[in-house]
N, C-alpha and C. Protein backbone atom coordinates (compact mmCIF):
# COMPACT_ATOMS: atom_id res chain seq x y z
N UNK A 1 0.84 -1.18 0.00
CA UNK A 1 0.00 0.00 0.00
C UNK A 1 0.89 1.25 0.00
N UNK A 2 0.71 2.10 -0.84
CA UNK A 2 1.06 3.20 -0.83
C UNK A 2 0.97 4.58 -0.31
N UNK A 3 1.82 4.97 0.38
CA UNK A 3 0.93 6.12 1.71
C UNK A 3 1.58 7.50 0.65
N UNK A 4 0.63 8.38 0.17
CA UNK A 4 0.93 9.33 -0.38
C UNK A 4 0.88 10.63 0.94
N UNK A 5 1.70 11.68 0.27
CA UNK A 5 1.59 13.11 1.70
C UNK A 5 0.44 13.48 1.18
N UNK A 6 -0.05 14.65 2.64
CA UNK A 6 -0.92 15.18 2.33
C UNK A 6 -1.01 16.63 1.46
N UNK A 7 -1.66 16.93 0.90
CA UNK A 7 -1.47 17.85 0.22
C UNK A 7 -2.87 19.14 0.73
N UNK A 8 -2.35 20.46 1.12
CA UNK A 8 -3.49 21.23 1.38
C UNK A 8 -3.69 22.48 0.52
N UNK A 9 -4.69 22.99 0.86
CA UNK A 9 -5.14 23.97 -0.23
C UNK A 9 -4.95 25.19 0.83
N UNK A 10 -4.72 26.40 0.44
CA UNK A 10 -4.79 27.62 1.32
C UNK A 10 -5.96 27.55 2.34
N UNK A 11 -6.90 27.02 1.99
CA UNK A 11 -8.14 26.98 3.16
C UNK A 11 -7.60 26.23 4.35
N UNK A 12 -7.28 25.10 3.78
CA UNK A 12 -7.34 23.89 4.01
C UNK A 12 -5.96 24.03 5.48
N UNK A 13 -5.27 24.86 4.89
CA UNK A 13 -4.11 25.02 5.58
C UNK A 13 -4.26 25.84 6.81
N UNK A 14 -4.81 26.87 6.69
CA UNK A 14 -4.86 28.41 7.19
C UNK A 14 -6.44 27.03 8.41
N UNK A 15 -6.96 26.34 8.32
CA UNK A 15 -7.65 26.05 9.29
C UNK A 15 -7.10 24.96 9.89
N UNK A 16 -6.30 24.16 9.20
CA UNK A 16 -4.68 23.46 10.21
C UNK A 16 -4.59 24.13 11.05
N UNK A 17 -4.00 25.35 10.92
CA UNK A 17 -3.26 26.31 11.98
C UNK A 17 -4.22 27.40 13.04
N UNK A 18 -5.71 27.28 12.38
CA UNK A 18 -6.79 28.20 12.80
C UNK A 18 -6.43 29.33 13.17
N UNK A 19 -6.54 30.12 12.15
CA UNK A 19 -5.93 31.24 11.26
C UNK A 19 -6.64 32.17 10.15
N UNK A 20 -7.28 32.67 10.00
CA UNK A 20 -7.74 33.46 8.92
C UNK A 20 -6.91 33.01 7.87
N UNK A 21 -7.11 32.46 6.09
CA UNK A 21 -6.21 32.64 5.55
C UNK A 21 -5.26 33.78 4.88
N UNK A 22 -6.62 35.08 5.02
CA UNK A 22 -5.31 36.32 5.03
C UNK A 22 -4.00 36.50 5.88
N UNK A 23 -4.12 36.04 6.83
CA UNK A 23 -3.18 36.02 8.17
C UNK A 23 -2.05 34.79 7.73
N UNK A 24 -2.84 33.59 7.08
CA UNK A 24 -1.96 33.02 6.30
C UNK A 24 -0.84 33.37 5.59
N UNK A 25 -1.53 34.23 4.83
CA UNK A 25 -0.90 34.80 3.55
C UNK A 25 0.09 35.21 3.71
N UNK A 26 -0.14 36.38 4.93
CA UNK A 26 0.76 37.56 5.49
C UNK A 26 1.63 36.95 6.28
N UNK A 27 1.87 35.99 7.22
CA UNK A 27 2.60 35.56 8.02
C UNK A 27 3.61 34.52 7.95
N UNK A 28 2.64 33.60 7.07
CA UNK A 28 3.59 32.66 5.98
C UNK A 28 4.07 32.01 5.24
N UNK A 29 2.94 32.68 4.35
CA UNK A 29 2.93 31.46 2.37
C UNK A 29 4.15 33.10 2.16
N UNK A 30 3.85 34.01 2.73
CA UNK A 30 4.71 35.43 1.77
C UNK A 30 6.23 34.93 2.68
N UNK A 31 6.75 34.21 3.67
CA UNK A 31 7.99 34.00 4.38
C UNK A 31 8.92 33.46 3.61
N UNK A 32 10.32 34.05 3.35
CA UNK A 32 11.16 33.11 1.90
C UNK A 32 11.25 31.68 2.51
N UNK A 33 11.61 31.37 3.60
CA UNK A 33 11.79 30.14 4.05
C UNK A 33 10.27 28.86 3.79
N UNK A 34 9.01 29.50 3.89
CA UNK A 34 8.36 28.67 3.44
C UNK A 34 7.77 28.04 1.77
N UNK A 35 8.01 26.80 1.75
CA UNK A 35 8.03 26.45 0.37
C UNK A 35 6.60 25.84 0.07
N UNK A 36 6.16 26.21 -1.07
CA UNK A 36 4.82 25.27 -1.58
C UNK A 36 5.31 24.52 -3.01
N UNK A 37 4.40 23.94 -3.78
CA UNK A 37 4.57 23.78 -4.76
C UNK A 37 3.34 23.39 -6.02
N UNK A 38 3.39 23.86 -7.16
CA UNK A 38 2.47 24.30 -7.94
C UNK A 38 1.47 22.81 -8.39
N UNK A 39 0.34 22.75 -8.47
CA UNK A 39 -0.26 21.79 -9.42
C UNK A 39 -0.72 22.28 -10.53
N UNK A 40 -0.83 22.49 -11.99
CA UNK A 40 -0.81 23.73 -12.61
C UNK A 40 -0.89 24.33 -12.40
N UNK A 41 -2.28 25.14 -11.64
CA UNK A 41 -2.29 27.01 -11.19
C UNK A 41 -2.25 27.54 -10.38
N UNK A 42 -2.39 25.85 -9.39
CA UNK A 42 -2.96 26.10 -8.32
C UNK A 42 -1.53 25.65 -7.16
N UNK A 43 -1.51 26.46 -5.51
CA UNK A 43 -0.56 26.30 -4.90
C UNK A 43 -1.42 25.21 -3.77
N UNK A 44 -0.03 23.80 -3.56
CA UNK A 44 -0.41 23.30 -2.52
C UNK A 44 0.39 22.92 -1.68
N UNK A 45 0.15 22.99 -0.50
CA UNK A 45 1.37 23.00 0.51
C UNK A 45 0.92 21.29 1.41
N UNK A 46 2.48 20.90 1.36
CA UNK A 46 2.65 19.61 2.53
C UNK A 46 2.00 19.75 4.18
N UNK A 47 1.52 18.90 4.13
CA UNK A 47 1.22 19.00 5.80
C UNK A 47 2.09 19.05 6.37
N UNK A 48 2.88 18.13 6.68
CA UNK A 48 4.60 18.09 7.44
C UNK A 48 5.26 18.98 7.30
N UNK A 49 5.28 19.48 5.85
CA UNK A 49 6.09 21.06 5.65
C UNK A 49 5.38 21.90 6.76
N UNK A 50 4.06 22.17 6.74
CA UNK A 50 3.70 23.46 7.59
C UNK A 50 3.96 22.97 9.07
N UNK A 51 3.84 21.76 9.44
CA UNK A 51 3.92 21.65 11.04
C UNK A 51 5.33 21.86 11.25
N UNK A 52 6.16 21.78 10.13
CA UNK A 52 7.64 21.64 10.53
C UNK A 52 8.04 23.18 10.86
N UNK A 53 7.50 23.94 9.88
CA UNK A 53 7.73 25.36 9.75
C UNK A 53 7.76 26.02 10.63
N UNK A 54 6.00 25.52 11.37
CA UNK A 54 5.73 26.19 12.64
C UNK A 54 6.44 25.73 13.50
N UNK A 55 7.04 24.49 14.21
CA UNK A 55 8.07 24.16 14.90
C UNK A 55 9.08 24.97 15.16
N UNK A 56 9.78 24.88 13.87
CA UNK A 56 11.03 26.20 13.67
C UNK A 56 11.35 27.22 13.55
N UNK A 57 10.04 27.80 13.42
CA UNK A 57 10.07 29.86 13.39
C UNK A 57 9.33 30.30 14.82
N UNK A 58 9.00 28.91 15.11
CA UNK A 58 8.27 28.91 16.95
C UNK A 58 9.12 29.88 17.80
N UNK A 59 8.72 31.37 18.55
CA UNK A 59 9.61 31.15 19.13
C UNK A 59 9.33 30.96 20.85
């Protein structure tokens, strides 16, 4: 069986963290250190990426 990551959508993310996703936006899809990556038009970010993120910019 194949365990694929999860993949989230700006909503999807920004209520991971329960967050407005403007507050998202601003705090840290715009941070150079955080990375997403494209499905044609659209941006989707790793789950593990964001929990990791928040871990490490934790202060």
């Amino acid at each position: 069986m194949t365990v694929y990551p999860v993949l989230l959508t700006r909503q999807q993310a920004s209520e991971l963290l329960g967050i407005d996703p403007k507050s998202f936006d601003k705090y840290i899809r715009q941070h150079p250190d955080f990375k997403c990556f494209m499905i044609g038009k659209q941006e989707r970010y790793l789950k593990s990426k964001i929990l990791k993120f928040i871990e490490t910019h934790c202060e």
